[in-house]
PDB file of N, CA and C in Angstrom:
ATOM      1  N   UNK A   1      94.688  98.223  93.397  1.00  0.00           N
ATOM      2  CA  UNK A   1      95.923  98.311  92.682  1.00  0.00           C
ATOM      3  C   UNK A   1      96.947  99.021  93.547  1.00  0.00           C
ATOM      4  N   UNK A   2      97.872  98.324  93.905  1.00  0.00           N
ATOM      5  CA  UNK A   2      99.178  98.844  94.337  1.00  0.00           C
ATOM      6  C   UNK A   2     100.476  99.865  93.723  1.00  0.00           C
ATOM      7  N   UNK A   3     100.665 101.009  94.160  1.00  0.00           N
ATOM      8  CA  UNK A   3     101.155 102.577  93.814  1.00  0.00           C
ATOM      9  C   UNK A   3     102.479 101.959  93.592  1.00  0.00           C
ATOM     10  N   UNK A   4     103.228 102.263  92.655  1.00  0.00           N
ATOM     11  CA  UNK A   4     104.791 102.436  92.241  1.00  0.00           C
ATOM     12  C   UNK A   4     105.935 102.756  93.489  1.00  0.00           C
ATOM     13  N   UNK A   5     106.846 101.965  93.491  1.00  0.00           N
ATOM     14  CA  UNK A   5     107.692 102.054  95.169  1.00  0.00           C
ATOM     15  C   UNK A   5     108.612 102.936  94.542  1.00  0.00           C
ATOM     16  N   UNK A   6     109.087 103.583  93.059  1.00  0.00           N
ATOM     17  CA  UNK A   6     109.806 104.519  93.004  1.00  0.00           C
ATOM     18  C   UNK A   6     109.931 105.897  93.685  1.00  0.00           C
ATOM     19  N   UNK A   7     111.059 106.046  93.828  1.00  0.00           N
ATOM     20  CA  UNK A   7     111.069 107.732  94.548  1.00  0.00           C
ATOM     21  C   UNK A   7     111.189 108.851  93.345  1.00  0.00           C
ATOM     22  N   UNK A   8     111.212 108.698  92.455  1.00  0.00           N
ATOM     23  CA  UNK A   8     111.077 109.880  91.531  1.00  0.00           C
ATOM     24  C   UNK A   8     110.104 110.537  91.281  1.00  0.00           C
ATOM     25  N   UNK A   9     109.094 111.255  91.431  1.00  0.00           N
ATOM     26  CA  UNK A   9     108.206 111.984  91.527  1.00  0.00           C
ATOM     27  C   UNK A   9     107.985 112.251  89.949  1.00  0.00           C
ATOM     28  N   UNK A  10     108.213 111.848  89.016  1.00  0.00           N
ATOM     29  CA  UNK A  10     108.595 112.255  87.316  1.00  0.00           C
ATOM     30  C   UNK A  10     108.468 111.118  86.122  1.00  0.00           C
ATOM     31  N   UNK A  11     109.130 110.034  86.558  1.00  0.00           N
ATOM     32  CA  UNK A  11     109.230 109.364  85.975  1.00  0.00           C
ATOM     33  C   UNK A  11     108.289 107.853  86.410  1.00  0.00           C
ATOM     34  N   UNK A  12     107.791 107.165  85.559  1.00  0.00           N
ATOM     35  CA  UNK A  12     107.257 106.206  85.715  1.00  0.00           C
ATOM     36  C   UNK A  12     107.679 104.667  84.938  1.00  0.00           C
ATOM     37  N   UNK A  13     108.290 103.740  85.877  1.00  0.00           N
ATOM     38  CA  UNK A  13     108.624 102.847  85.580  1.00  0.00           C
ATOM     39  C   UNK A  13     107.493 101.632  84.876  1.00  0.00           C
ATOM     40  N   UNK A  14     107.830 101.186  83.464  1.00  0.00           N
ATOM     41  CA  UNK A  14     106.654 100.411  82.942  1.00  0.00           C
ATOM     42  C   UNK A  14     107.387  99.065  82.505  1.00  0.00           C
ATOM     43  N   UNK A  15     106.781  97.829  82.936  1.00  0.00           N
ATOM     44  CA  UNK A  15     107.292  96.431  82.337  1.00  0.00           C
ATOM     45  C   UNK A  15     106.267  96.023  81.541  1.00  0.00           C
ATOM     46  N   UNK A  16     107.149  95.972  79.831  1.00  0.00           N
ATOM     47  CA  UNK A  16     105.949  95.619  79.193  1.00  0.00           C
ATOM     48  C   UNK A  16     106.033  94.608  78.254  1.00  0.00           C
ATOM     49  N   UNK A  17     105.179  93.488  77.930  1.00  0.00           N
ATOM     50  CA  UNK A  17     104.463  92.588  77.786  1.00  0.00           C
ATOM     51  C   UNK A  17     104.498  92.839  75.811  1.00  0.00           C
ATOM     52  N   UNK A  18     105.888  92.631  74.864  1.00  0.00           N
ATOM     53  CA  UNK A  18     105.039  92.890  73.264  1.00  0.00           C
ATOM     54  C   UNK A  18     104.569  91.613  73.134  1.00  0.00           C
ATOM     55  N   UNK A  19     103.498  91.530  71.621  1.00  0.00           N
ATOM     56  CA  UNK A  19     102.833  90.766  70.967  1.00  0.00           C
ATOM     57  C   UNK A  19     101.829  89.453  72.032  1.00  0.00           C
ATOM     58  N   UNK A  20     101.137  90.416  73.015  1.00  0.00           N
ATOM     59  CA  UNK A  20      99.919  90.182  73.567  1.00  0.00           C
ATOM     60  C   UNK A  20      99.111  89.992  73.029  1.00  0.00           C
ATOM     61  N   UNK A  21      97.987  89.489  73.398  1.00  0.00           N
ATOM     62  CA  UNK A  21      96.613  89.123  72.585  1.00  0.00           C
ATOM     63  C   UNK A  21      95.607  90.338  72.799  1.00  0.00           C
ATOM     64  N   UNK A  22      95.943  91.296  73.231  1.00  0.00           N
ATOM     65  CA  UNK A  22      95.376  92.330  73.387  1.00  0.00           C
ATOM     66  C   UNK A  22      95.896  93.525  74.018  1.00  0.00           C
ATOM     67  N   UNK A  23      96.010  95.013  73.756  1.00  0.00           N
ATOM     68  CA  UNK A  23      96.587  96.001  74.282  1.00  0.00           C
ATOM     69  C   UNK A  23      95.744  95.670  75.453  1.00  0.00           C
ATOM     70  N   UNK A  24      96.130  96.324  76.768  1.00  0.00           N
ATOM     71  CA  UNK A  24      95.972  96.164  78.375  1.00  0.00           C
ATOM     72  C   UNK A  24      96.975  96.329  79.069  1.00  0.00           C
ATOM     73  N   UNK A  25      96.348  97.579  80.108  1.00  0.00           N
ATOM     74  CA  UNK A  25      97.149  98.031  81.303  1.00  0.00           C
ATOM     75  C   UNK A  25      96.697  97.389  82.800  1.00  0.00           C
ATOM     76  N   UNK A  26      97.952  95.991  82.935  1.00  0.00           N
ATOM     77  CA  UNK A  26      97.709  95.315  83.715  1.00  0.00           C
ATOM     78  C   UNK A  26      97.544  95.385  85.102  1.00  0.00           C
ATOM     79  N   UNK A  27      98.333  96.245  85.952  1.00  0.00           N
ATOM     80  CA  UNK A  27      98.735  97.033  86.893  1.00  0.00           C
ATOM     81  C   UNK A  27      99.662  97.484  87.308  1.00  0.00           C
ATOM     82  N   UNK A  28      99.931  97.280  88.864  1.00  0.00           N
ATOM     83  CA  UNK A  28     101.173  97.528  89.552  1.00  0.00           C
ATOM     84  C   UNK A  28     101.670  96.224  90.002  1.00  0.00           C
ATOM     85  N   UNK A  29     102.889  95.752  89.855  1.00  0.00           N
ATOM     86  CA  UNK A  29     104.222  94.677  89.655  1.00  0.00           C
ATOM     87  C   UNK A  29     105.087  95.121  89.988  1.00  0.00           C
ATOM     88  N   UNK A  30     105.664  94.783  91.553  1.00  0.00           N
ATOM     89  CA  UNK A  30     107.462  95.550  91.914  1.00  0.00           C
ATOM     90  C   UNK A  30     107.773  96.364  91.541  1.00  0.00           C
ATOM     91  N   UNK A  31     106.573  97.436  91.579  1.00  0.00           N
ATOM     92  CA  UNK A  31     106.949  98.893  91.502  1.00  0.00           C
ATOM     93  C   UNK A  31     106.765  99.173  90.247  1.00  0.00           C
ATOM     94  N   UNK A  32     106.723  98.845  89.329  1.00  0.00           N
ATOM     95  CA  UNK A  32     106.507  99.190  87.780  1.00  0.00           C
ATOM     96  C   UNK A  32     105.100  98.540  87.071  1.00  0.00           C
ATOM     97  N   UNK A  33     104.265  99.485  86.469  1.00  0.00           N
ATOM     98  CA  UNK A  33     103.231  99.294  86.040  1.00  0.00           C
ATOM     99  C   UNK A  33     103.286  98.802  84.705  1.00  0.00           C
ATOM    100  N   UNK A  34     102.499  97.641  84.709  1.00  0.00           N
ATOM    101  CA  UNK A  34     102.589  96.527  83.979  1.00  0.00           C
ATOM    102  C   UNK A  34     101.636  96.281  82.402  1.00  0.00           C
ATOM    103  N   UNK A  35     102.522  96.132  81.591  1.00  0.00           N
ATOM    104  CA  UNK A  35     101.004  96.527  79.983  1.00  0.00           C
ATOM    105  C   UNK A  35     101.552  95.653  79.538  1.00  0.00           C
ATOM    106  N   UNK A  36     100.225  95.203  78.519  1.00  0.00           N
ATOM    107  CA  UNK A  36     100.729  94.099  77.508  1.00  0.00           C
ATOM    108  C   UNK A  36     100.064  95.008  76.157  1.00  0.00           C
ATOM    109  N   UNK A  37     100.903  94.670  75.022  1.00  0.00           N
ATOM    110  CA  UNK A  37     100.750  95.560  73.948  1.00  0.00           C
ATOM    111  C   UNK A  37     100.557  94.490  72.725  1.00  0.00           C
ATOM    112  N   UNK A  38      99.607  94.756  71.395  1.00  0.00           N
ATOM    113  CA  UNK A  38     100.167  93.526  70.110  1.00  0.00           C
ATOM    114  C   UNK A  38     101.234  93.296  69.548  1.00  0.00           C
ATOM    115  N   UNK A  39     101.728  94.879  69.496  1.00  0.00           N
ATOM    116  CA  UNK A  39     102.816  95.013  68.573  1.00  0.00           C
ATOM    117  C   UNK A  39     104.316  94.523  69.131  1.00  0.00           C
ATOM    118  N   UNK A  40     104.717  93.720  67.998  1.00  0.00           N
ATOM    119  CA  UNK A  40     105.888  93.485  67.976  1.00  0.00           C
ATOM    120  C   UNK A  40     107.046  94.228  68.445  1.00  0.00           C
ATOM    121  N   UNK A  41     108.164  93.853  69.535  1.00  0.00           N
ATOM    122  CA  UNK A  41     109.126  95.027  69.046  1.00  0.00           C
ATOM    123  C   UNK A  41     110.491  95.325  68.077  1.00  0.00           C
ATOM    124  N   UNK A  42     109.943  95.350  67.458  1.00  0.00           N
ATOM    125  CA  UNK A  42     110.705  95.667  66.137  1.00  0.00           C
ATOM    126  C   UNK A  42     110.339  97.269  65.798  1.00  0.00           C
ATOM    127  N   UNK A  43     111.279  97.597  65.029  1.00  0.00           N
ATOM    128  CA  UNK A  43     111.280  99.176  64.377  1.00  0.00           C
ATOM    129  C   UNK A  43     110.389 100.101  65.447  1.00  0.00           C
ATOM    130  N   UNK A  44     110.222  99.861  66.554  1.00  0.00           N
ATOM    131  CA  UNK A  44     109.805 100.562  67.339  1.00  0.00           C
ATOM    132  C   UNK A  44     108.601 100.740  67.819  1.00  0.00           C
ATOM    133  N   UNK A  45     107.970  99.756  67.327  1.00  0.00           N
ATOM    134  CA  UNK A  45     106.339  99.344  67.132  1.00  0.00           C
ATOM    135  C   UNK A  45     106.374  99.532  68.395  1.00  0.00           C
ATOM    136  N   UNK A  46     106.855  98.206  69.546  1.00  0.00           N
ATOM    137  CA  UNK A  46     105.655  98.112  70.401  1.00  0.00           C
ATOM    138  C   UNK A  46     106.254  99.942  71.315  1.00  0.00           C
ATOM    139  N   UNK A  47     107.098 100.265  71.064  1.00  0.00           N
ATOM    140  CA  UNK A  47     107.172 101.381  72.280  1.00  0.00           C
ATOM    141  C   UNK A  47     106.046 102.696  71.484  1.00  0.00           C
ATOM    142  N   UNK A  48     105.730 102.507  70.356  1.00  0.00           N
ATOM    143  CA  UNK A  48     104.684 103.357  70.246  1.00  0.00           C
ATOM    144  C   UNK A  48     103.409 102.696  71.075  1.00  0.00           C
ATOM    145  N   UNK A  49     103.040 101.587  70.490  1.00  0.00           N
ATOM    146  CA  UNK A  49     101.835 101.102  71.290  1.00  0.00           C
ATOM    147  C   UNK A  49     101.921 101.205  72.869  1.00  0.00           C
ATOM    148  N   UNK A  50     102.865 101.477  73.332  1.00  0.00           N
ATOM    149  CA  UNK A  50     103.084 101.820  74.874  1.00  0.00           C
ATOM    150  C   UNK A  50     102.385 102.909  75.250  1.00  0.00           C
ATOM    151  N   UNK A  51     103.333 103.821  74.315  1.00  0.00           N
ATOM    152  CA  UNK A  51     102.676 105.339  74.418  1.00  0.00           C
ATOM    153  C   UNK A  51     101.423 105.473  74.355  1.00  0.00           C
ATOM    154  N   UNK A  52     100.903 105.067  72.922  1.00  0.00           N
ATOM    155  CA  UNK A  52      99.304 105.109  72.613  1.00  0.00           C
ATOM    156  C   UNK A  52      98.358 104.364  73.563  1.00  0.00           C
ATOM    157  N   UNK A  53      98.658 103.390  74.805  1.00  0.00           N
ATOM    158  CA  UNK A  53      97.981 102.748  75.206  1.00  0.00           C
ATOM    159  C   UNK A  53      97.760 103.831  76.674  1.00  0.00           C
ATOM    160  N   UNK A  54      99.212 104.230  77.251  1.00  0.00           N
ATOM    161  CA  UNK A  54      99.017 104.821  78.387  1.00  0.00           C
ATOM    162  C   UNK A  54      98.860 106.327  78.153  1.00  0.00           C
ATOM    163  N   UNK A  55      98.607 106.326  77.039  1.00  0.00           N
ATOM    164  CA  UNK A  55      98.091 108.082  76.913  1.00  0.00           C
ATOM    165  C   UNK A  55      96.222 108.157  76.906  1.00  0.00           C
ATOM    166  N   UNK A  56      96.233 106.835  76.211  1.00  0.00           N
ATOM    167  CA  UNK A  56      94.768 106.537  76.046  1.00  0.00           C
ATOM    168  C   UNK A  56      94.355 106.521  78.087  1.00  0.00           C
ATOM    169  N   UNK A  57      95.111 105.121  78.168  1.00  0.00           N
ATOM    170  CA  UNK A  57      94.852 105.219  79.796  1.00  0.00           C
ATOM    171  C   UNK A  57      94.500 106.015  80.934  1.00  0.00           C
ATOM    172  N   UNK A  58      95.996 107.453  80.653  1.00  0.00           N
ATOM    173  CA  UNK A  58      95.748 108.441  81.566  1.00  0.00           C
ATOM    174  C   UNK A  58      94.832 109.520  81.405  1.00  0.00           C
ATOM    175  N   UNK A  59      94.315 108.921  80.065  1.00  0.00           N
ATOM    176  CA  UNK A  59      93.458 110.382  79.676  1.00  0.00           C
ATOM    177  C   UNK A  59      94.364 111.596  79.673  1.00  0.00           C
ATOM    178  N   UNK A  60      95.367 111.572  78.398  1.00  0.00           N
ATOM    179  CA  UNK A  60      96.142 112.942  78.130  1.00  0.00           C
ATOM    180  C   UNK A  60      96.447 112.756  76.814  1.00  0.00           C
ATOM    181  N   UNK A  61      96.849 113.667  76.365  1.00  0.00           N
ATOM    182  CA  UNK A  61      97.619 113.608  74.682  1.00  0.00           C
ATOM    183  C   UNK A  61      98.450 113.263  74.540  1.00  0.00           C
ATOM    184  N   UNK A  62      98.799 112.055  73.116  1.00  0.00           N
ATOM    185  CA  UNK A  62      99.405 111.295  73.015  1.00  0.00           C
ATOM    186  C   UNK A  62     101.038 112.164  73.473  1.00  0.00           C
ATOM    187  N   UNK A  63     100.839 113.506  72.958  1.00  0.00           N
ATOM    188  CA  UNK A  63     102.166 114.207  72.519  1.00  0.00           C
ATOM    189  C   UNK A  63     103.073 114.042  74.103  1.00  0.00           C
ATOM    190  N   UNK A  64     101.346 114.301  74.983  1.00  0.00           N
ATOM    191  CA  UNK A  64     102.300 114.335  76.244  1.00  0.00           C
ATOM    192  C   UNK A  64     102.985 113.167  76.900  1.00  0.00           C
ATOM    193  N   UNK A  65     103.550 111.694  76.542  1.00  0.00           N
ATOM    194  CA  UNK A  65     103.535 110.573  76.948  1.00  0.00           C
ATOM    195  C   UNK A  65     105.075 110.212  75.840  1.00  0.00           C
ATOM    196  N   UNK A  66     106.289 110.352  76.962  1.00  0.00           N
ATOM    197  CA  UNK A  66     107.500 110.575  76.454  1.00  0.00           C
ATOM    198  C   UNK A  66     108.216 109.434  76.989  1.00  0.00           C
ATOM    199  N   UNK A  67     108.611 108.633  76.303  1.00  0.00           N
ATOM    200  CA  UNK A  67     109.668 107.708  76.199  1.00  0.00           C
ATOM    201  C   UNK A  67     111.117 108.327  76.777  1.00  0.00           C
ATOM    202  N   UNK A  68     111.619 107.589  78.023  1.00  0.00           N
ATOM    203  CA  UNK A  68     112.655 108.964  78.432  1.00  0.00           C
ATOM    204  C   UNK A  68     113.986 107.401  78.771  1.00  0.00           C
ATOM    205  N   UNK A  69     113.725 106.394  78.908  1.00  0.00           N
ATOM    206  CA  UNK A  69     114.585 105.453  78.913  1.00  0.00           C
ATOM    207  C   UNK A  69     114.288 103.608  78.744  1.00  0.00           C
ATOM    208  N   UNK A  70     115.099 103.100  77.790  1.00  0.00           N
ATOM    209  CA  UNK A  70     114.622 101.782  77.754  1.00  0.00           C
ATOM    210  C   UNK A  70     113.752 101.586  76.503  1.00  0.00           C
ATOM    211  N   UNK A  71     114.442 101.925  75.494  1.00  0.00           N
ATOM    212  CA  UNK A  71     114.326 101.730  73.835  1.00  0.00           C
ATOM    213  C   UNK A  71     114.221 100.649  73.639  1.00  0.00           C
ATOM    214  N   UNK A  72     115.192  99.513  74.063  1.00  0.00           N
ATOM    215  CA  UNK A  72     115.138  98.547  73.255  1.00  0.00           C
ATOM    216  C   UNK A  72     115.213  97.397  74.405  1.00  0.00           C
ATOM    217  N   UNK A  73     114.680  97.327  75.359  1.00  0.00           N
ATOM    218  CA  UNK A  73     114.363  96.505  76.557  1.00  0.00           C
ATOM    219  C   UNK A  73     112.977  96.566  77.105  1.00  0.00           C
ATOM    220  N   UNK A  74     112.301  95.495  77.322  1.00  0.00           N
ATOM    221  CA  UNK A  74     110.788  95.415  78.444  1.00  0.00           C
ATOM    222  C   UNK A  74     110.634  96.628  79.226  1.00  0.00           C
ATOM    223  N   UNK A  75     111.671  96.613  80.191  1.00  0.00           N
ATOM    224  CA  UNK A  75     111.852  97.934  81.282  1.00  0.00           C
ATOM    225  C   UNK A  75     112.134  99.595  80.741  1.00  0.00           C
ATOM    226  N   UNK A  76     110.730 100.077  80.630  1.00  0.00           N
ATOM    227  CA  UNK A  76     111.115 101.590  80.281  1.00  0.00           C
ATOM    228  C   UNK A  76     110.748 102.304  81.215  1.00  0.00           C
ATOM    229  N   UNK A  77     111.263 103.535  80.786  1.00  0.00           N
ATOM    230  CA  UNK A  77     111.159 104.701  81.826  1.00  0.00           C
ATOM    231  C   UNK A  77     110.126 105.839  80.958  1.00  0.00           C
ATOM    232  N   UNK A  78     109.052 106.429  81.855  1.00  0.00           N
ATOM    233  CA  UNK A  78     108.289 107.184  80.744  1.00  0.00           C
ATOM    234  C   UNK A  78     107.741 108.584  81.736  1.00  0.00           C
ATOM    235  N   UNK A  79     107.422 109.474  81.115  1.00  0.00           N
ATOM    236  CA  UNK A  79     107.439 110.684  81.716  1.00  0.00           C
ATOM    237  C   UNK A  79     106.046 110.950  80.760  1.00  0.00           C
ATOM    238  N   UNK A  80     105.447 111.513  81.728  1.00  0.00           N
ATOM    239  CA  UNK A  80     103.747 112.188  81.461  1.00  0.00           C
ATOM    240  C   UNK A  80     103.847 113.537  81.766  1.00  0.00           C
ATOM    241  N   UNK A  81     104.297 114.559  80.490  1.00  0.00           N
ATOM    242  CA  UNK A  81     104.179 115.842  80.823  1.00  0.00           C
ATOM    243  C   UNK A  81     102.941 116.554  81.531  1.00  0.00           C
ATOM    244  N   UNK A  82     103.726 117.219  82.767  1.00  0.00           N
ATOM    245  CA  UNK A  82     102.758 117.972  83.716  1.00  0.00           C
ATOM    246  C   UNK A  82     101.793 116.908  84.593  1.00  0.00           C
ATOM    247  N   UNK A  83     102.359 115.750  84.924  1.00  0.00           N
ATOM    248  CA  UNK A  83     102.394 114.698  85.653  1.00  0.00           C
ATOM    249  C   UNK A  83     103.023 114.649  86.557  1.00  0.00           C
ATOM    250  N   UNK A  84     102.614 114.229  87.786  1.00  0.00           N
ATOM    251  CA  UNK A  84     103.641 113.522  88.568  1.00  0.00           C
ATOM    252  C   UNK A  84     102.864 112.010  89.017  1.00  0.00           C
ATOM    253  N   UNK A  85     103.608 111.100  89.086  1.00  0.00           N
ATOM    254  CA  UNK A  85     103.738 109.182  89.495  1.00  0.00           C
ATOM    255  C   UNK A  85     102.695 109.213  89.641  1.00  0.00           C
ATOM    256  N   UNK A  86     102.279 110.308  91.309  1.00  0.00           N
ATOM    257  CA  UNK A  86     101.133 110.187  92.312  1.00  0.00           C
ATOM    258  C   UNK A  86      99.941 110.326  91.593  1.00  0.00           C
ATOM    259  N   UNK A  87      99.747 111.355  90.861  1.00  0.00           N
ATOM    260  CA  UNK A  87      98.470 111.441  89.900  1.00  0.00           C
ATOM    261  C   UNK A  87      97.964 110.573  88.535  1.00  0.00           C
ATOM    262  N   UNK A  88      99.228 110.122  88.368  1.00  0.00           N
ATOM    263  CA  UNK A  88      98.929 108.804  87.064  1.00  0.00           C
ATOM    264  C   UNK A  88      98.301 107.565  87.652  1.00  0.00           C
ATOM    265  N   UNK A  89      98.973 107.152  89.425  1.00  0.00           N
ATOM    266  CA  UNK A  89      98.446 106.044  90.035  1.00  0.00           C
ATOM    267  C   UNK A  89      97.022 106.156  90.807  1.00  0.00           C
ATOM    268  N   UNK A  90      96.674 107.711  90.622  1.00  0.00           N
ATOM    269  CA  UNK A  90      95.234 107.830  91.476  1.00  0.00           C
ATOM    270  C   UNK A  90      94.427 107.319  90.147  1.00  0.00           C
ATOM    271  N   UNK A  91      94.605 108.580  89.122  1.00  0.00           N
ATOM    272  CA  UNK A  91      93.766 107.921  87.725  1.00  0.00           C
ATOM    273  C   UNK A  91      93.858 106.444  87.470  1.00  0.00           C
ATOM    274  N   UNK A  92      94.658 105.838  87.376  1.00  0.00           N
ATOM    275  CA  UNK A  92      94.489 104.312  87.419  1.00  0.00           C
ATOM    276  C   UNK A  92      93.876 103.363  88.373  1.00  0.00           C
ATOM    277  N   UNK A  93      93.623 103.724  89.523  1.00  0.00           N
ATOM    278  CA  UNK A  93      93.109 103.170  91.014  1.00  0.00           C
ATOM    279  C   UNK A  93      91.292 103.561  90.633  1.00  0.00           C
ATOM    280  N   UNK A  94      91.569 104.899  90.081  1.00  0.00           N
ATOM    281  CA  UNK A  94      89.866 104.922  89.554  1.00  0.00           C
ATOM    282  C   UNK A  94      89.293 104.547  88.912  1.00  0.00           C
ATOM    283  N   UNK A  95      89.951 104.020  87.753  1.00  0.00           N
ATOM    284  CA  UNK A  95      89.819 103.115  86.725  1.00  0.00           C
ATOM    285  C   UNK A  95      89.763 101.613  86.785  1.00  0.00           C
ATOM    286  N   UNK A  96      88.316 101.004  86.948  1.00  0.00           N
ATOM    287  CA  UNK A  96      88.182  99.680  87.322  1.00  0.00           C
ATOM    288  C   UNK A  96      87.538  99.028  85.978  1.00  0.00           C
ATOM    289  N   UNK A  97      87.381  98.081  85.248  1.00  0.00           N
ATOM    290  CA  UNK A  97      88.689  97.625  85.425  1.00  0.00           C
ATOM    291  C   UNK A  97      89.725  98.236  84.482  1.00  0.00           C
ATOM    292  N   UNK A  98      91.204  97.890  84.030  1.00  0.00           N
ATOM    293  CA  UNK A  98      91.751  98.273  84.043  1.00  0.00           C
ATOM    294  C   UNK A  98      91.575  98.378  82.726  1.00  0.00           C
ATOM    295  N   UNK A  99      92.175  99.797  82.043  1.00  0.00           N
ATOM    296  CA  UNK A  99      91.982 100.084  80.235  1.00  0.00           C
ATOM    297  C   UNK A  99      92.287  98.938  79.257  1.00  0.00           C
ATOM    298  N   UNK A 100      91.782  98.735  77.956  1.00  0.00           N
ATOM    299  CA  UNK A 100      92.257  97.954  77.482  1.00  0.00           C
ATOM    300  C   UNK A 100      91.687  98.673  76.141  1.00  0.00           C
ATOM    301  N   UNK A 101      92.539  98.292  74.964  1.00  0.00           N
ATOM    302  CA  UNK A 101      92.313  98.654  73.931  1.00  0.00           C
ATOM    303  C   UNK A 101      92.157  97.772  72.507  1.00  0.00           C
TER     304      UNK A 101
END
């Protein structure tokens, strides 16, 4: 799996995939790590299932897995308190195959 080409050390760019046939964290895609979720996005569904999928993923609490840009578009921006990029993409590189819920 190929590491995120962002320079922000903070933030993690995610392109995501609603009303999939299954939650799954697909990989790395032009720099932004790639999920497909069930939920619809409507009323905010699928950006919870985002959260709940890559909190499940990184192995952290849900609380810590913050929606920081890109509400109402595919392309969000998400922040893993007491994270940085580099350590979300090692945990995922260790993780074969990739989470699914």
């Amino acid at each position: 799996m190929k590491g995120p080409s962002r320079p922000d050390p903070e933030l993690l760019h995610v392109r995501v995939t609603p009303r999939a046939s299954k939650n799954k964290v697909v990989g790395w895609e032009s720099g932004a790590l790639r999920v497909r979720v069930t939920a619809p996005p409507v009323d905010g569904r699928a950006n919870r299932a985002v959260l709940t999928l890559l909190a499940e993923a990184f192995g952290v609490p849900q609380s810590s897995v913050i929606l920081v840009g890109g509400e109402h578009g595919r392309d969000k921006l998400v922040r893993v308190r007491g994270e940085s990029v580099q350590a979300l993409v090692s945990r995922l590189q260790t993780t074969d195959p990739p989470p699914s819920i």
